[in-house]
N, C-alpha and C. Protein backbone atom coordinates (compact mmCIF):
# COMPACT_ATOMS: atom_id res chain seq x y z
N UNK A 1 -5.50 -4.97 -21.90
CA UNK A 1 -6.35 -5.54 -22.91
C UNK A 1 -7.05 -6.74 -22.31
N UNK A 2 -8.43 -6.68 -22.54
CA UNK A 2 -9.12 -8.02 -21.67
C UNK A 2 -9.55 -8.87 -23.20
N UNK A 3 -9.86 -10.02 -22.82
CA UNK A 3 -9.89 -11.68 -23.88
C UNK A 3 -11.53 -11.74 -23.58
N UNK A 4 -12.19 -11.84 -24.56
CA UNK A 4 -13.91 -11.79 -24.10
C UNK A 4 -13.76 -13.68 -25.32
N UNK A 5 -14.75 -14.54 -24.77
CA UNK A 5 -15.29 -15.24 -25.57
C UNK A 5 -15.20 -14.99 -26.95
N UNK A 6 -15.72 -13.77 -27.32
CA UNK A 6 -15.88 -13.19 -28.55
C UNK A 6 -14.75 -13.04 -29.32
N UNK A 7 -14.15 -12.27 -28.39
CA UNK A 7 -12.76 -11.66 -29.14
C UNK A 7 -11.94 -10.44 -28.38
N UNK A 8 -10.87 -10.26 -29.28
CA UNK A 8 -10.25 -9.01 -28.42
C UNK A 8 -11.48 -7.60 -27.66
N UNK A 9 -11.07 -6.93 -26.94
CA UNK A 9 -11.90 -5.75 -27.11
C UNK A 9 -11.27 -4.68 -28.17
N UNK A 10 -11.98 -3.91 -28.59
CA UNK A 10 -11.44 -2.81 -29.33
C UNK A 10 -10.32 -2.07 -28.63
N UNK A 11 -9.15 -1.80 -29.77
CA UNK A 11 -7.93 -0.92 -29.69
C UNK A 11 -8.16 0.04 -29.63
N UNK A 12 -9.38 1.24 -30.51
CA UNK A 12 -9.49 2.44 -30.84
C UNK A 12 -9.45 3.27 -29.38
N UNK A 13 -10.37 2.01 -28.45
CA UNK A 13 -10.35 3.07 -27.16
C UNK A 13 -10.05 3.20 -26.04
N UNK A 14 -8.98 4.00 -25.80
CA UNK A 14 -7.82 3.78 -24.96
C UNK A 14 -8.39 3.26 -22.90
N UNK A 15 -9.16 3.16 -22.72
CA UNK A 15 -10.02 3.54 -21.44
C UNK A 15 -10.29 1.64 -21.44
N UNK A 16 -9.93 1.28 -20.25
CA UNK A 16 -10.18 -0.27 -19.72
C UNK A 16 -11.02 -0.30 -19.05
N UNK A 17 -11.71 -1.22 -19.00
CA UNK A 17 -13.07 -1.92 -17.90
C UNK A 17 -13.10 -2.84 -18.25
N UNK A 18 -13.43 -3.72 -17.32
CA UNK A 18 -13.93 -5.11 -16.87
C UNK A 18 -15.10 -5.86 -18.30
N UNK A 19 -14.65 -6.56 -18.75
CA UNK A 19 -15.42 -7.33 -19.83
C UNK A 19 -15.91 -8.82 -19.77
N UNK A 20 -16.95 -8.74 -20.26
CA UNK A 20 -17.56 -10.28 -19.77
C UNK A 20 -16.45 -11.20 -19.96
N UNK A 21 -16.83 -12.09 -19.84
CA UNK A 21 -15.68 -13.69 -20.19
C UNK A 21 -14.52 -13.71 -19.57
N UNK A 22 -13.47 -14.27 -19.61
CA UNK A 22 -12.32 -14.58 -19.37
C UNK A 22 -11.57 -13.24 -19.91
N UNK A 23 -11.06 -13.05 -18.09
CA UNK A 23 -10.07 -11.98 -17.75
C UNK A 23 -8.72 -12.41 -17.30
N UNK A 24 -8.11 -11.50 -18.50
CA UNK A 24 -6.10 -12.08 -17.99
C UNK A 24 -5.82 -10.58 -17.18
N UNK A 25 -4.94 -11.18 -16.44
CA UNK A 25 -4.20 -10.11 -15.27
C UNK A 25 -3.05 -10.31 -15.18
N UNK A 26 -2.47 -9.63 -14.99
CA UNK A 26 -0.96 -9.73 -14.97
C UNK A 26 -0.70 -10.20 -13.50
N UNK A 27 0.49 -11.44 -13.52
CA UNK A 27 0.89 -11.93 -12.55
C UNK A 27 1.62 -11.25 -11.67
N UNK A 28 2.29 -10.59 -12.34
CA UNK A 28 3.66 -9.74 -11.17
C UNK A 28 2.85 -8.64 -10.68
N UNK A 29 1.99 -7.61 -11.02
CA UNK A 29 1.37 -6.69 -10.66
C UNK A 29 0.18 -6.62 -10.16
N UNK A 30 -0.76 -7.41 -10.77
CA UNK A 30 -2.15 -7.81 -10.74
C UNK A 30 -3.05 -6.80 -11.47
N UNK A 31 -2.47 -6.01 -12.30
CA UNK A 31 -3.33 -5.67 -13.15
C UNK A 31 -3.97 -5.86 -13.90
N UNK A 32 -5.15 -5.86 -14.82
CA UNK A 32 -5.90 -5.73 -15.73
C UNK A 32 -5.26 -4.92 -17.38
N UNK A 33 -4.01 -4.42 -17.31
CA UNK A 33 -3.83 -3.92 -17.91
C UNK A 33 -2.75 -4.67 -18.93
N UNK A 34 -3.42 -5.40 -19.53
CA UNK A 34 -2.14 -6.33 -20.38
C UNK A 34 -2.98 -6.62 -22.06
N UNK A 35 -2.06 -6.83 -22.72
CA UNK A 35 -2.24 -7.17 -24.31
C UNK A 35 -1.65 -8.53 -24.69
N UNK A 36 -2.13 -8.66 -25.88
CA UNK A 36 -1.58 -9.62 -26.38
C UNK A 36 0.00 -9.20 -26.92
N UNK A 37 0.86 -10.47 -26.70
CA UNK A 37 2.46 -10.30 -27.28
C UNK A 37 2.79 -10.99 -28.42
N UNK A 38 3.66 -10.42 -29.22
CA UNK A 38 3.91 -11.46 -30.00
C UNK A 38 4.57 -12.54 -29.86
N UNK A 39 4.49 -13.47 -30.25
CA UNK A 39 5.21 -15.00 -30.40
C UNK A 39 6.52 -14.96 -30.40
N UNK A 40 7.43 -15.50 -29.32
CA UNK A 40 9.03 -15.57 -29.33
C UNK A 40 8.88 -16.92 -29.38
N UNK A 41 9.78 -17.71 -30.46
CA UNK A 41 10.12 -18.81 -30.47
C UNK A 41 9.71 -19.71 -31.01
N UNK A 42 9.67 -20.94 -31.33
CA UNK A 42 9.41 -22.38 -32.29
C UNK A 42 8.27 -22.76 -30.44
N UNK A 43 8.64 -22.91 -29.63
CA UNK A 43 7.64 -23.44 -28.39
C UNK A 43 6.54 -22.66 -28.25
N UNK A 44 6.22 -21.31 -28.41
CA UNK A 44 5.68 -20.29 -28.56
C UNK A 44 4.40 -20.14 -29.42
N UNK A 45 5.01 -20.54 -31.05
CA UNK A 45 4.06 -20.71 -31.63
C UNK A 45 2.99 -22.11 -31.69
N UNK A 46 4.07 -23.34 -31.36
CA UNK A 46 3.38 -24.95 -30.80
C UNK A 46 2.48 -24.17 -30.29
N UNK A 47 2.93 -23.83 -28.78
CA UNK A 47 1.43 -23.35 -27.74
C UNK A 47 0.61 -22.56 -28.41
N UNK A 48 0.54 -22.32 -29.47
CA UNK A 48 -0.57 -21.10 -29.66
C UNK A 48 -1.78 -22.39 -30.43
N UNK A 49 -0.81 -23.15 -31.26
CA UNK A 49 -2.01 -24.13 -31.47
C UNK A 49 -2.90 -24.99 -30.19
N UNK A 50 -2.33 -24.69 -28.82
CA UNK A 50 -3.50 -25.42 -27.79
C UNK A 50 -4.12 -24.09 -27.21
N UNK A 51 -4.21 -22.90 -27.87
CA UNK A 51 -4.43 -21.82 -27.47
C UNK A 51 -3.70 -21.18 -26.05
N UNK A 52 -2.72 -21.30 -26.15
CA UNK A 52 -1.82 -20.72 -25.28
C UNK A 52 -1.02 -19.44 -25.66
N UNK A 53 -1.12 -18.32 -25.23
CA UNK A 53 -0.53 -17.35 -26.00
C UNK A 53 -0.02 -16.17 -24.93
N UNK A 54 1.07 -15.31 -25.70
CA UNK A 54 1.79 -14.40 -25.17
C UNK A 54 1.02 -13.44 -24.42
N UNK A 55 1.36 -12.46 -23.58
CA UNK A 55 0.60 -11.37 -23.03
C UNK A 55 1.98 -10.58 -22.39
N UNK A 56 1.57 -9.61 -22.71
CA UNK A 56 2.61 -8.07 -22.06
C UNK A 56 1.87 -7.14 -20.82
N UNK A 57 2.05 -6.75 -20.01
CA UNK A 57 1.67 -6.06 -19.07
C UNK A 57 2.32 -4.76 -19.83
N UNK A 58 0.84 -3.75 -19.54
CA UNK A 58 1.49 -2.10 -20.09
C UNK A 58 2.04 -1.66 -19.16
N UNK A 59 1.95 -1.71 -18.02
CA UNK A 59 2.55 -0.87 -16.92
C UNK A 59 3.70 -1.24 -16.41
N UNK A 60 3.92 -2.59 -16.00
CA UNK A 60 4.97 -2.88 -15.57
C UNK A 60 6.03 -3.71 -16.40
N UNK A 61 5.60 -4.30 -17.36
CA UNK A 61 6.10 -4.81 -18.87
C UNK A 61 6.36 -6.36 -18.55
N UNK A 62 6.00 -6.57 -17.77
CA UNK A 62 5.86 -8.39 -17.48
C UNK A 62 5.02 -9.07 -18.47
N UNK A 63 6.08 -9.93 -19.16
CA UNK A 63 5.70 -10.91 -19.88
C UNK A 63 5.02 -12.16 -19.63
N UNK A 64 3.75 -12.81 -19.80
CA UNK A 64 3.42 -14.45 -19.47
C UNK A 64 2.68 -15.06 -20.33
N UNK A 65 2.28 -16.46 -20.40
CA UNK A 65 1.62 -17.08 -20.92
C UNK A 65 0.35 -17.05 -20.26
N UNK A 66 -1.04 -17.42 -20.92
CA UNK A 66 -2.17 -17.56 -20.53
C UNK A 66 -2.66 -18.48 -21.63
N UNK A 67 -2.99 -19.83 -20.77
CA UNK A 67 -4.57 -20.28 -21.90
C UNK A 67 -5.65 -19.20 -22.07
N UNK A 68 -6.48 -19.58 -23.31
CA UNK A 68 -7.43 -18.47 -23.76
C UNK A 68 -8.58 -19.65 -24.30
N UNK A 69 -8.31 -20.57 -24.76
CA UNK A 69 -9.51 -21.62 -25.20
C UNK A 69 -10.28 -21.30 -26.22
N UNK A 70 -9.31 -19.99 -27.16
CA UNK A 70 -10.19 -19.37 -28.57
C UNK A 70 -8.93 -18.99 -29.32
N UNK A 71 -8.48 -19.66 -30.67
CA UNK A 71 -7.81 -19.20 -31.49
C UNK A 71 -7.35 -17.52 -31.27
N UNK A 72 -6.24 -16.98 -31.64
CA UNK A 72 -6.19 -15.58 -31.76
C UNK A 72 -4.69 -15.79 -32.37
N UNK A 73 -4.73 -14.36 -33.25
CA UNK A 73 -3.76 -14.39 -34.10
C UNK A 73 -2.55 -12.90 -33.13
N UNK A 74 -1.28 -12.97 -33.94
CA UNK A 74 -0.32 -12.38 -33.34
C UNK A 74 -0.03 -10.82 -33.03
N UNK A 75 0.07 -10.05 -32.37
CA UNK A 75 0.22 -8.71 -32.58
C UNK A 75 1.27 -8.13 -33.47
N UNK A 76 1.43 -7.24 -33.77
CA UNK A 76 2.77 -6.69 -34.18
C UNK A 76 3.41 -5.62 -33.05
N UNK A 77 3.04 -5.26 -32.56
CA UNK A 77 3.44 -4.34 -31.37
C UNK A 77 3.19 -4.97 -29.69
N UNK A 78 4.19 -5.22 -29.14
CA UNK A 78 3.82 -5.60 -27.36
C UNK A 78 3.52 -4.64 -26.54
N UNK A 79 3.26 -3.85 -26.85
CA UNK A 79 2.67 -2.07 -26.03
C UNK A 79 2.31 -1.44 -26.90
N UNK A 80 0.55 -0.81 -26.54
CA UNK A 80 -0.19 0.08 -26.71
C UNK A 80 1.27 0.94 -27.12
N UNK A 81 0.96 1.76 -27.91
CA UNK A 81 1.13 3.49 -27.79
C UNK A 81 -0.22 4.26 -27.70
N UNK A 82 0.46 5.57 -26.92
CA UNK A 82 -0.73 6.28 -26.71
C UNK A 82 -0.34 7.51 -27.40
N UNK A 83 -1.44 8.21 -28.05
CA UNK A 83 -1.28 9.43 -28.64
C UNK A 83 -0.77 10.56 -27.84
N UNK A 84 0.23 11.30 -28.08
CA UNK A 84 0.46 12.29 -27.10
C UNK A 84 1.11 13.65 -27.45
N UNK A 85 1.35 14.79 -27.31
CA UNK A 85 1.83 15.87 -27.55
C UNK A 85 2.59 16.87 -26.68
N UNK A 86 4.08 15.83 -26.67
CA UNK A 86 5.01 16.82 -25.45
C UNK A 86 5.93 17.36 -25.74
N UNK A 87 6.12 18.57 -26.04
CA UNK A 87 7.54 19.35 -26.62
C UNK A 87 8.79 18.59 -25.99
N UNK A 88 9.77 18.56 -26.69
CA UNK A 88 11.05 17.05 -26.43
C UNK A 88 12.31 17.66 -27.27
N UNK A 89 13.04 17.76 -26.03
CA UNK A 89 14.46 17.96 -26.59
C UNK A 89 15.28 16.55 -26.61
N UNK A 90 16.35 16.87 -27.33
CA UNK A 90 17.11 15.20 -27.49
C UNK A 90 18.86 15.77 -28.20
N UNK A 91 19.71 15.20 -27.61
CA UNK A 91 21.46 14.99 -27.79
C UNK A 91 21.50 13.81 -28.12
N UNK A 92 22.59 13.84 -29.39
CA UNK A 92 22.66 12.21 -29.58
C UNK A 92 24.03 12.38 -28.59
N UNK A 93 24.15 11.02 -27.73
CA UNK A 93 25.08 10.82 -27.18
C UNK A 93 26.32 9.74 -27.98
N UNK A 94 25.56 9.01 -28.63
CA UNK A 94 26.60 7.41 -28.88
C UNK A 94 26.72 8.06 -30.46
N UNK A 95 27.13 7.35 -31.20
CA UNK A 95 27.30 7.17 -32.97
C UNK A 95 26.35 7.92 -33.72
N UNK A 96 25.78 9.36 -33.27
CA UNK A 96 25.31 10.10 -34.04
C UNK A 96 26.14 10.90 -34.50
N UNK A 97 25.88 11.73 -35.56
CA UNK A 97 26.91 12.80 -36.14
C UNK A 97 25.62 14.53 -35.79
N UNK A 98 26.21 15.24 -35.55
CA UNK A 98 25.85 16.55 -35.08
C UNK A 98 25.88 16.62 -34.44
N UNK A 99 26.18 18.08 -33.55
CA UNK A 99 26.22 18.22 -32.23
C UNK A 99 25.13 19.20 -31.91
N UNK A 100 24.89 19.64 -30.86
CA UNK A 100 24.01 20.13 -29.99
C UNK A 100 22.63 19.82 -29.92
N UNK A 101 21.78 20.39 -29.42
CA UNK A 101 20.45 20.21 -28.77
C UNK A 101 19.66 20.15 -29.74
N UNK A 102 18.84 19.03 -30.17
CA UNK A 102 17.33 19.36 -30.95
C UNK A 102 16.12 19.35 -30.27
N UNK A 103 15.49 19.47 -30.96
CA UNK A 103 13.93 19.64 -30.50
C UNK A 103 13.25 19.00 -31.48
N UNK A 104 11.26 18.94 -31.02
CA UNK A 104 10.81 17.44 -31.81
C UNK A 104 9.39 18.14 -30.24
N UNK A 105 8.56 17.20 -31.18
CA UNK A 105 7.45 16.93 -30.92
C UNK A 105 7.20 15.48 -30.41
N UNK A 106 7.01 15.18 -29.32
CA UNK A 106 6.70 13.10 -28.29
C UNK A 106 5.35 13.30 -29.51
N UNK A 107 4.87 12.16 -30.21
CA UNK A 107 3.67 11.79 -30.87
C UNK A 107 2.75 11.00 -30.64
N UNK A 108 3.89 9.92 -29.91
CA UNK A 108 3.03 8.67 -29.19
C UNK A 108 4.13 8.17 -28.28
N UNK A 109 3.62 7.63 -27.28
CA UNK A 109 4.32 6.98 -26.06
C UNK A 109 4.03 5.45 -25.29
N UNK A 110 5.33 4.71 -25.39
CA UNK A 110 4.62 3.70 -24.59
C UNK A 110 5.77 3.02 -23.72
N UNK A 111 5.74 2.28 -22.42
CA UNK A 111 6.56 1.80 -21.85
C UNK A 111 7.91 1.85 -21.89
N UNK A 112 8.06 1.57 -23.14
CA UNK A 112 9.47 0.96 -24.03
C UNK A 112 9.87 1.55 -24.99
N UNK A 113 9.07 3.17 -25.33
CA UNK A 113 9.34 3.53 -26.15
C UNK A 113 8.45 4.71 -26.92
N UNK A 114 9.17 5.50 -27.70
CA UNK A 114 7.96 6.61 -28.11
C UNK A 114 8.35 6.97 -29.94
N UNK A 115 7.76 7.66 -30.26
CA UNK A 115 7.95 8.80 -31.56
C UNK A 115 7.75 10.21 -31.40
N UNK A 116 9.04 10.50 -32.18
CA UNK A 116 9.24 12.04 -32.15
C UNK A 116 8.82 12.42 -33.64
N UNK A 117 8.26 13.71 -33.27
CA UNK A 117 8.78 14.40 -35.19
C UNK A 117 9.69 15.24 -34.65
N UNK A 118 10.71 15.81 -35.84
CA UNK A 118 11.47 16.49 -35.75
C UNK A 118 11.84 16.76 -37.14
N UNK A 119 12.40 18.32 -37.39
CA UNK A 119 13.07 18.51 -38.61
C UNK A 119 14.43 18.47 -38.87
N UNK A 120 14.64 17.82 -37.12
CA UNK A 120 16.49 17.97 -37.44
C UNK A 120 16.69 16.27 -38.11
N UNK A 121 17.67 15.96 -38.53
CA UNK A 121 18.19 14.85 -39.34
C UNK A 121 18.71 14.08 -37.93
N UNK A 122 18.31 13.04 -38.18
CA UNK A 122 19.18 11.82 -36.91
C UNK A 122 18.93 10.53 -37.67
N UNK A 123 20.31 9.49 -37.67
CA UNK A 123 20.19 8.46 -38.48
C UNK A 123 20.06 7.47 -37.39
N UNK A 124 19.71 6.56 -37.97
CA UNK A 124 19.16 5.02 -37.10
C UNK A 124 20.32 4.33 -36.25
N UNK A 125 20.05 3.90 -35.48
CA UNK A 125 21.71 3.54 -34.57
C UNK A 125 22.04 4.30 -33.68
N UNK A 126 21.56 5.84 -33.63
CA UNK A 126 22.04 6.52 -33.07
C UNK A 126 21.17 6.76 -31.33
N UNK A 127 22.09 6.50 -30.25
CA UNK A 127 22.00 6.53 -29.30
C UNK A 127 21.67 8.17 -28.87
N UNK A 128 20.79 8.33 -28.11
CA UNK A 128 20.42 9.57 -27.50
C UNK A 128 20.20 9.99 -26.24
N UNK A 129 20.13 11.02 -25.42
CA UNK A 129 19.73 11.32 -24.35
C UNK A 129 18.29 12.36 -24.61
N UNK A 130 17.38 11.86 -24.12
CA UNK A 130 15.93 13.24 -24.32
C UNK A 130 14.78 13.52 -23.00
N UNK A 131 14.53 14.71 -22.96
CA UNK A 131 13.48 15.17 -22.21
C UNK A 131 12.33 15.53 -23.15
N UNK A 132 11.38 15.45 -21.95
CA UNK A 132 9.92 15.89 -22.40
C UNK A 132 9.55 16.33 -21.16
N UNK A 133 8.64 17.22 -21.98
CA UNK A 133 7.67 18.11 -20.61
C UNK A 133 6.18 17.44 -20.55
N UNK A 134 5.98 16.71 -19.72
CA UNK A 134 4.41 16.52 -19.28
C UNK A 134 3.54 17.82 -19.18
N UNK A 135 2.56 18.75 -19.77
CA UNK A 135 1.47 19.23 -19.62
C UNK A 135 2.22 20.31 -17.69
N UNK A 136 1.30 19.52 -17.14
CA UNK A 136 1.29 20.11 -15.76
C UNK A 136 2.54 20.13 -14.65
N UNK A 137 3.66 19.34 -14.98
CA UNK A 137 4.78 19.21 -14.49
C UNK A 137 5.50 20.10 -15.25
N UNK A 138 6.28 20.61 -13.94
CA UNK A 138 7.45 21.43 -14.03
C UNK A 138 9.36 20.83 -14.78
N UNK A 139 9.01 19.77 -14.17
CA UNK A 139 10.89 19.04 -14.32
C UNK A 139 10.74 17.79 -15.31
N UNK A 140 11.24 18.21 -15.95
CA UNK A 140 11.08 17.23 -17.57
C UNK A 140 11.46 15.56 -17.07
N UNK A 141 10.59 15.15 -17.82
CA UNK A 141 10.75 13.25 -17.77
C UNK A 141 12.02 12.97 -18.87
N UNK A 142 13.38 12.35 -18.26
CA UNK A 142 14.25 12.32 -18.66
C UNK A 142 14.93 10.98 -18.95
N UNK A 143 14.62 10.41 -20.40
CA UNK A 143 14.98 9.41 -20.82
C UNK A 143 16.76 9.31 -21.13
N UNK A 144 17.80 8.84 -19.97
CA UNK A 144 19.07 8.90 -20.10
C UNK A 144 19.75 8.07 -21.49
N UNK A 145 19.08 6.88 -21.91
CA UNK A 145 19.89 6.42 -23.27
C UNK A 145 18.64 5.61 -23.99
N UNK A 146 18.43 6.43 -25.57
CA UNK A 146 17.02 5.74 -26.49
C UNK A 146 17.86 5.68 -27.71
N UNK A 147 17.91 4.44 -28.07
CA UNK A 147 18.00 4.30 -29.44
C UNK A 147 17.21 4.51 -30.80
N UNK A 148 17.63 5.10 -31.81
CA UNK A 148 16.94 5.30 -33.11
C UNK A 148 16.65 4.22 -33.59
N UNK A 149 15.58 3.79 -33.63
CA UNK A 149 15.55 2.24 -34.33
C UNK A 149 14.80 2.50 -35.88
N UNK A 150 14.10 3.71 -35.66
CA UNK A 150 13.58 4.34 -37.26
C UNK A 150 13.71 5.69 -37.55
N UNK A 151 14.44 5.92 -38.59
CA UNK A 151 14.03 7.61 -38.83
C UNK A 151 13.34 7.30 -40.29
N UNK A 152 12.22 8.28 -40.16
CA UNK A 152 11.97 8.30 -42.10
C UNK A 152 11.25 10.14 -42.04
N UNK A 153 11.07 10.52 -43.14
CA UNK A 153 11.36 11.75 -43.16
C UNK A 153 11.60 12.22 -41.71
N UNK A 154 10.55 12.82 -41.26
CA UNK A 154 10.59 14.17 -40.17
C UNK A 154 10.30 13.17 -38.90
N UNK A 155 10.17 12.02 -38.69
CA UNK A 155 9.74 11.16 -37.74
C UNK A 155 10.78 9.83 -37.18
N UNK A 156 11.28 9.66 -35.94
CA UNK A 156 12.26 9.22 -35.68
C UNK A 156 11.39 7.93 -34.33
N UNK A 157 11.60 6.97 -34.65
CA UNK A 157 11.27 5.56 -33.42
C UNK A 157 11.86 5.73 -32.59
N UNK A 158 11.89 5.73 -30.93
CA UNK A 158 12.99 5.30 -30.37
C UNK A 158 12.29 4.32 -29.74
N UNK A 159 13.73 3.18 -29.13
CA UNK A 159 13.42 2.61 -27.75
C UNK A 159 14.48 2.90 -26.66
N UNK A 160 13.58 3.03 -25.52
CA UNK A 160 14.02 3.05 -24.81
C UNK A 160 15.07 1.94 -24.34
N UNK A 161 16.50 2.83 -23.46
CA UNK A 161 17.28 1.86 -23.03
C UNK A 161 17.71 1.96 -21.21
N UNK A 162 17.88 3.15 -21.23
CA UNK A 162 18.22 3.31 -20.06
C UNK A 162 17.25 5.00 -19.20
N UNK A 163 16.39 4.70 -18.00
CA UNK A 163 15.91 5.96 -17.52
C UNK A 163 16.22 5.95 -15.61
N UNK A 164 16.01 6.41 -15.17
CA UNK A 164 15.95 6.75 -13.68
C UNK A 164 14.67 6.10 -13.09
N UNK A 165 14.87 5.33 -12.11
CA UNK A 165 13.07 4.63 -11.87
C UNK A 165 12.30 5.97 -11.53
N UNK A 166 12.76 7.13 -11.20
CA UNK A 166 11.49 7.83 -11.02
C UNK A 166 11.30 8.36 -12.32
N UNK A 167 11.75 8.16 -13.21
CA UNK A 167 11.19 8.42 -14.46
C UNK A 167 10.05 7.46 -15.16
N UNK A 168 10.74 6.48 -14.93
CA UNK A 168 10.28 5.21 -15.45
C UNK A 168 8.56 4.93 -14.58
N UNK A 169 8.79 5.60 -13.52
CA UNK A 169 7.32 5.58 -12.82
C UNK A 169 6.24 6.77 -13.13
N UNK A 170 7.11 7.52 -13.51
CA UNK A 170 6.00 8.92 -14.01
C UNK A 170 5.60 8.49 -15.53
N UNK A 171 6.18 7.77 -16.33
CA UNK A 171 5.68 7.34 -17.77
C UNK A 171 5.00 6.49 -17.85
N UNK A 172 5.30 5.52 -16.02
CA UNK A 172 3.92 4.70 -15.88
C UNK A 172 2.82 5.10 -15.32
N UNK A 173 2.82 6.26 -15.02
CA UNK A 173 1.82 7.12 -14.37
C UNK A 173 0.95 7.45 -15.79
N UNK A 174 1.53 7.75 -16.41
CA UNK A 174 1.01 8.51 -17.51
C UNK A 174 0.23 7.50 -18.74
N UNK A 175 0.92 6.27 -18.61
CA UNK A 175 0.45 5.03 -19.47
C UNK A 175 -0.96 4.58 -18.62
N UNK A 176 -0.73 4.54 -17.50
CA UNK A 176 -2.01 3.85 -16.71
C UNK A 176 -3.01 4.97 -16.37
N UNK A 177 -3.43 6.46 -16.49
CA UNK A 177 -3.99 7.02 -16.70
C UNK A 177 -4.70 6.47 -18.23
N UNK A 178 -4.07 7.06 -19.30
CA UNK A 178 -4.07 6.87 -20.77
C UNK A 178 -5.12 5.66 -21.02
N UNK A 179 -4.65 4.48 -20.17
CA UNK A 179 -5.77 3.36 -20.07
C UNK A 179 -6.67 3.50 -19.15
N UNK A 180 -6.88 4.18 -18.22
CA UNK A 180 -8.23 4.50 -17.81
C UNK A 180 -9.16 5.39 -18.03
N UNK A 181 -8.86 6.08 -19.62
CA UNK A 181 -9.31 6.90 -20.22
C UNK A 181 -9.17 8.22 -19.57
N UNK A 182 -8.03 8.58 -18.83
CA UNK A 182 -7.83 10.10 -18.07
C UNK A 182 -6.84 10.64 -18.97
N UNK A 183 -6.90 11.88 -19.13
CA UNK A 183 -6.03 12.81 -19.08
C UNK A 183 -4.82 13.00 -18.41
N UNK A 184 -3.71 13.08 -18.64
CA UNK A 184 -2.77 13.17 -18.33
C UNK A 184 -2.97 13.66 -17.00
C-alpha cells in the first residue's frame, strides 16, 4: 500500500505501482508492498497525533513505524486478503470434536491467514491441520497448525500458527503476485 499526499491509494485494486508523493517501504525487505496497521498501544496512538503511524509488510509481515505528515485513520485488518478459490481439506487436530477429513472451499488468503466455506460444522478454538491446492501445482500448500478464530454459518476464519518455510514462501509467492496484479 503506497501514502500519496492525498491519501491512501485504492483497496479495490489488488495490482501495486509506484504513486506520486511519499513512498513507505518496508525496512527488512525493501519492498513496496506494505499497508497501514493498526494501532498497538497507549504510545502508538500518542504517535499517530504527530502523524506517526503503523505499517505491515504483506510479504514478509514486518511491522514499523513511518512519519506520514497527513492525518490517517486506523485499519481494521493488518493484511490485504486476496480473493481466491482453492479446494482445501482440513483435520481438526487440538480441541475440536469430529473426526476425519473435511473439505471447504480457501475464499480469501493472506499472510497470516485465510477463509474457508465449508458445510462441515467446526467450532472456534479449534486447532487444525489443512491443505490447499494452488491452480497449477501438483503438492498441496500445507498449513501444519490454524486456529478457528470464527465460524458463522458455512464460513470458518483461520489464523495461521504453524507452516513449513517452504510453505510459507509459496503463499508468499502467491500474495506478491496477487499485488502485482498477476494471476496466480
Amino acid at each position: 500500500m503506497y501514502c500519496t499526499s492525498g491519501g491512501w491509494r485504492s483497496e479495490r485494486t489488488s495490482a501495486c505501482k509506484p504513486a506520486e508523493g511519499l513512498l513507505v517501504h518496508c525496512p527488512q525487505c525493501g519492498t513496496l508492498f506494505i499497508r497501514p496497521a493498526r494501532h498497538r498501544g497507549v504510545l502508538e496512538y500518542v504517535l499517530g497525533f504527530l502523524t506517526v503511524y503503523p505499517f505491515r509488510c504483506q510479504l514478509c509481515t514486518y511491522r514499523s513505524l513511518a512519519f506520514q505528515g497527513v492525518p490517517r485513520f486506523s485499519p481494521r485488518r493488518d493484511f490485504k486478503r486476496f480473493h481466491v478459490r482453492y479446494p482445501t481439506s482440513f483435520r481438526a487436530t487440538l480441541g475440536g470434536r469430529g473426526e476425519g477429513e473435511k473439505k471447504g472451499t480457501m475464499i480469501n488468503l493472506s499472510m497470516q491467514g485465510c477463509s474457508i466455506q465449508s458445510e462441515d460444522p467446526v467450532e472456534e478454538g479449534t486447532t487444525m491441520r489443512l491443505e490447499f491446492v494452488v491452480r497449477d501445482q501438483e503438492v498441496p500448500v500445507a498449513i501444519q497448525a490454524a486456529e478457528v478464530v470464527s465460524a458463522k454459518r458455512n464460513r470458518l476464519g483461520l489464523k495461521f500458527l504453524e507452516m513449513r518455510a517452504e510453505d510459507e514462501e509459496r503463499i508468499r509467492h502467491i500474495i506478491e503476485s496477487r499485488l502485482q496484479g498477476q494471476p496466480d
